[in-house]
C-alpha atoms as a PDB file:
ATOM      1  CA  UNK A   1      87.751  79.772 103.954  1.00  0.00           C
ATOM      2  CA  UNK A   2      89.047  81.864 101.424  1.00  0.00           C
ATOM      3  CA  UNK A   3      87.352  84.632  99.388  1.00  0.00           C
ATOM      4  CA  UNK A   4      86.627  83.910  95.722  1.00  0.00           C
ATOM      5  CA  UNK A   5      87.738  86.915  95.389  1.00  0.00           C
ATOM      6  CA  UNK A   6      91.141  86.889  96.667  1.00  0.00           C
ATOM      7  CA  UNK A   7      91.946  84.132  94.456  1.00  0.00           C
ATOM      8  CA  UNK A   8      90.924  86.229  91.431  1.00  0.00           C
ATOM      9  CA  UNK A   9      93.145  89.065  92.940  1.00  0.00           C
ATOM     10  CA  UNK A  10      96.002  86.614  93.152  1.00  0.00           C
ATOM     11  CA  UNK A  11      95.481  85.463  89.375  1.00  0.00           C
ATOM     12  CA  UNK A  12      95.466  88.657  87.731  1.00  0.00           C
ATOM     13  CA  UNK A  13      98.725  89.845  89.565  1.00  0.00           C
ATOM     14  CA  UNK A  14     100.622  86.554  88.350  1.00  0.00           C
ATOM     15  CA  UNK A  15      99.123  86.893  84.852  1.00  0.00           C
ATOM     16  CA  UNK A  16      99.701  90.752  84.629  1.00  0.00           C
ATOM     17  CA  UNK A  17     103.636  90.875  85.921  1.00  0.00           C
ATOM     18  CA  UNK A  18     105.704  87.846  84.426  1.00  0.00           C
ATOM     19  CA  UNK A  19     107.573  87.851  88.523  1.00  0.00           C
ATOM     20  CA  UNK A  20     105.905  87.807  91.538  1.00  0.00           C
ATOM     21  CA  UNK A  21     106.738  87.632  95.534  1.00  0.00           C
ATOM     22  CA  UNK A  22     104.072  87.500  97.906  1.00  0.00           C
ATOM     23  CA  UNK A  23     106.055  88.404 100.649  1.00  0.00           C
ATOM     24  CA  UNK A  24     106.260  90.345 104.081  1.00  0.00           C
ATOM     25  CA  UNK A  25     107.029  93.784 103.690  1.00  0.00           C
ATOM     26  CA  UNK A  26     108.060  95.454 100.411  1.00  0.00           C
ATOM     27  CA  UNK A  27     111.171  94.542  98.029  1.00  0.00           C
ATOM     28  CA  UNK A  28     112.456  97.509  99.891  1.00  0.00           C
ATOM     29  CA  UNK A  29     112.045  97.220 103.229  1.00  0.00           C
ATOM     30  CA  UNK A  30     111.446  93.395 103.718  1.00  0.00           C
ATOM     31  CA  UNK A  31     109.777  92.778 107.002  1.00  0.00           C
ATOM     32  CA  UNK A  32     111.295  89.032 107.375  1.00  0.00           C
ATOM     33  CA  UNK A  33     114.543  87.221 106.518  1.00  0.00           C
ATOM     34  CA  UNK A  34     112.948  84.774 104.653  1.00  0.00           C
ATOM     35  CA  UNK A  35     111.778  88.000 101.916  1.00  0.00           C
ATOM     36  CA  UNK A  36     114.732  89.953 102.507  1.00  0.00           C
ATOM     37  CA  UNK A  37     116.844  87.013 101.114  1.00  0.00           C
ATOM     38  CA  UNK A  38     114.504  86.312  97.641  1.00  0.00           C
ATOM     39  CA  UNK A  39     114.761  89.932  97.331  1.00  0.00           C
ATOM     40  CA  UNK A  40     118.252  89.553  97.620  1.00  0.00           C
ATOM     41  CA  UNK A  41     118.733  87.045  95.263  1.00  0.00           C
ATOM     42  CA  UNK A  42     116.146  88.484  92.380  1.00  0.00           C
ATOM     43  CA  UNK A  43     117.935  91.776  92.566  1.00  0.00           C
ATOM     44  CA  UNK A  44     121.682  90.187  92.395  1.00  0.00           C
ATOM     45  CA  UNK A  45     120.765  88.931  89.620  1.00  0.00           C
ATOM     46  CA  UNK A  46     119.171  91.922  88.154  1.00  0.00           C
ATOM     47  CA  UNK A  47     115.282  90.210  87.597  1.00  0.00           C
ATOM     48  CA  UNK A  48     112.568  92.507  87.738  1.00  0.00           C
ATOM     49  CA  UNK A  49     110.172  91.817  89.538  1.00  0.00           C
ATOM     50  CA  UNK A  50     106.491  92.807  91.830  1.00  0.00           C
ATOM     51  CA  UNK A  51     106.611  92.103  95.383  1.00  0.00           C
ATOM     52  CA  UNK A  52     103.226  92.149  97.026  1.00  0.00           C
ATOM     53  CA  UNK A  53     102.981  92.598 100.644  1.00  0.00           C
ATOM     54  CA  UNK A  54     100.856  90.414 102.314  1.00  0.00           C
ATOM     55  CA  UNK A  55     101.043  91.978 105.822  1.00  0.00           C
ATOM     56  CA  UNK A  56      98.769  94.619 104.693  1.00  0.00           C
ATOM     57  CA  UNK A  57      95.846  92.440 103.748  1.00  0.00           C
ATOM     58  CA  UNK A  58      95.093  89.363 106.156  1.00  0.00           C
ATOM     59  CA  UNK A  59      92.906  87.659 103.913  1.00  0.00           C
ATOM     60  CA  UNK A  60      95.692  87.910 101.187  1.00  0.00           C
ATOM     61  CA  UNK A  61      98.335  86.116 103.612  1.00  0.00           C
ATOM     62  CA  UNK A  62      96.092  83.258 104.173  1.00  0.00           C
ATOM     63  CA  UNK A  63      94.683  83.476 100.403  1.00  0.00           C
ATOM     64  CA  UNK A  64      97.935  83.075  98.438  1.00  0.00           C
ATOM     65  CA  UNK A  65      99.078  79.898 101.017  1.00  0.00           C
ATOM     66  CA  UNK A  66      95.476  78.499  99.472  1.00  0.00           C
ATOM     67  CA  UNK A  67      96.149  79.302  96.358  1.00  0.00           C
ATOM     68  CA  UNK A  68      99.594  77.627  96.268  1.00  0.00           C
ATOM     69  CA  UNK A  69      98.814  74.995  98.448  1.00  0.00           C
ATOM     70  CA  UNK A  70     102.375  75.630 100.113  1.00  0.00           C
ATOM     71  CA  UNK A  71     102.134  77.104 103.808  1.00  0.00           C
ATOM     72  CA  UNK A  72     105.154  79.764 104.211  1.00  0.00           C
ATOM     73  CA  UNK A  73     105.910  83.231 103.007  1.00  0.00           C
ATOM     74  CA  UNK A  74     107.320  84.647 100.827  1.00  0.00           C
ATOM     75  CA  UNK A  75     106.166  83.011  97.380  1.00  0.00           C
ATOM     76  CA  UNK A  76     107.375  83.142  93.942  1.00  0.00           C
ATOM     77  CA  UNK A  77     105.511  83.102  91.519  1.00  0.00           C
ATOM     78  CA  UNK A  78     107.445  83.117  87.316  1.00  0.00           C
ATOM     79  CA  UNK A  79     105.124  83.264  84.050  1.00  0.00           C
ATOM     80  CA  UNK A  80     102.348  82.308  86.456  1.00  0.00           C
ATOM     81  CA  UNK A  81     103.857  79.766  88.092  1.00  0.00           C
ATOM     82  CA  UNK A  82     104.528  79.002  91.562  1.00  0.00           C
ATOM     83  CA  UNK A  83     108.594  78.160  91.850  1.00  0.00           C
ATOM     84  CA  UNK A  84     108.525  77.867  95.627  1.00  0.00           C
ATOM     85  CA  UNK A  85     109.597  79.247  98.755  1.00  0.00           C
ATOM     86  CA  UNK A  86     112.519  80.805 100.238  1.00  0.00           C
ATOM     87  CA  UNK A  87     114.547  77.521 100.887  1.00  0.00           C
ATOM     88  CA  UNK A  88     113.582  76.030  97.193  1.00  0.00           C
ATOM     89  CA  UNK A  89     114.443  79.701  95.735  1.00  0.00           C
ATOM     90  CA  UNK A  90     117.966  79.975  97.658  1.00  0.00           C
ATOM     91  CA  UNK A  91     119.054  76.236  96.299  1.00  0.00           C
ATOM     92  CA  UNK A  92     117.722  77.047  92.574  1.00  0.00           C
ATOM     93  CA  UNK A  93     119.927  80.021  93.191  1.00  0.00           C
ATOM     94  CA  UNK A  94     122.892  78.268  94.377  1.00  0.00           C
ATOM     95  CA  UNK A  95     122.773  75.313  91.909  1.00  0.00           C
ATOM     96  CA  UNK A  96     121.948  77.918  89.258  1.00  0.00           C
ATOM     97  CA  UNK A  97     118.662  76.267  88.315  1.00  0.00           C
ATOM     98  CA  UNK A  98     117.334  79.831  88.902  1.00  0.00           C
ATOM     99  CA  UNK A  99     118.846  81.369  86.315  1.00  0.00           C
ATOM    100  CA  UNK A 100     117.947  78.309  83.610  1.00  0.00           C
ATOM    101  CA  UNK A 101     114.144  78.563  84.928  1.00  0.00           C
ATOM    102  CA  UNK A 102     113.692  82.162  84.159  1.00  0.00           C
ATOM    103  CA  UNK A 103     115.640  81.892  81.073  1.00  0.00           C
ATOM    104  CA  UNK A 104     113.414  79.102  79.752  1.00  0.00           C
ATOM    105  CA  UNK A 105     110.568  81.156  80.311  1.00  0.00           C
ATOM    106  CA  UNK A 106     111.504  84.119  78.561  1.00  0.00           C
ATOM    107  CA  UNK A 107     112.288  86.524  81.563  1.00  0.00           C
ATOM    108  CA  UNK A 108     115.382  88.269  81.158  1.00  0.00           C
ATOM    109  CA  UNK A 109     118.594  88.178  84.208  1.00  0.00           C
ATOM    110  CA  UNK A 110     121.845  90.038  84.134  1.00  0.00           C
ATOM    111  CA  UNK A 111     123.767  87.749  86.262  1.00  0.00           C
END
């Protein structure tokens, strides 16, 4: 079971930054493939965004797959809301739903 806690933690960092990745390691030195490439892909096309590492806090790794209800890492989260995983980000990437989803929520990319 979850901390309450941890799911307030995990609120106010979606609310506060308009993109978030909960992911392994830091936007900078990813610490999985799976991160490494939604790095890649927010910074091609120029997003801003927080990554969170969730290595460094146990009950945050288990927390934000309760939170989401979705059981892999890394996790994006846009405006608030969860987008998906690695595999849903890469194909929104490819079939340039990406793009249209951040656009229609106000957050700016210089693809």
């Amino acid at each position: 079971m979850v901390d309450n806690s941890v799911f307030q933690r995990i609120q106010q960092d979606i609310e506060d930054t308009d993109v978030v990745v909960f992911m392994k390691g830091t936007p900078v030195f990813p610490q999985c493939g799976f991160s490494a490439a939604v790095v890649q892909i927010l910074s091609h096309m120029g997003v801003k965004f927080k990554g969170i590492d969730v290595l460094t806090d146990p009950s945050l790794r288990q927390g934000v797959k309760d939170f989401s209800n979705w059981p892999t890492i890394p996790q994006l989260y846009v405006k608030g809301e969860f987008l998906g995983g690695c595999d849903i980000i890469r194909e929104m990437f490819e079939t340039g739903e990406l793009q249209k989803e951040l656009e229609n929520r106000g957050v700016t990319a210089q693809s």
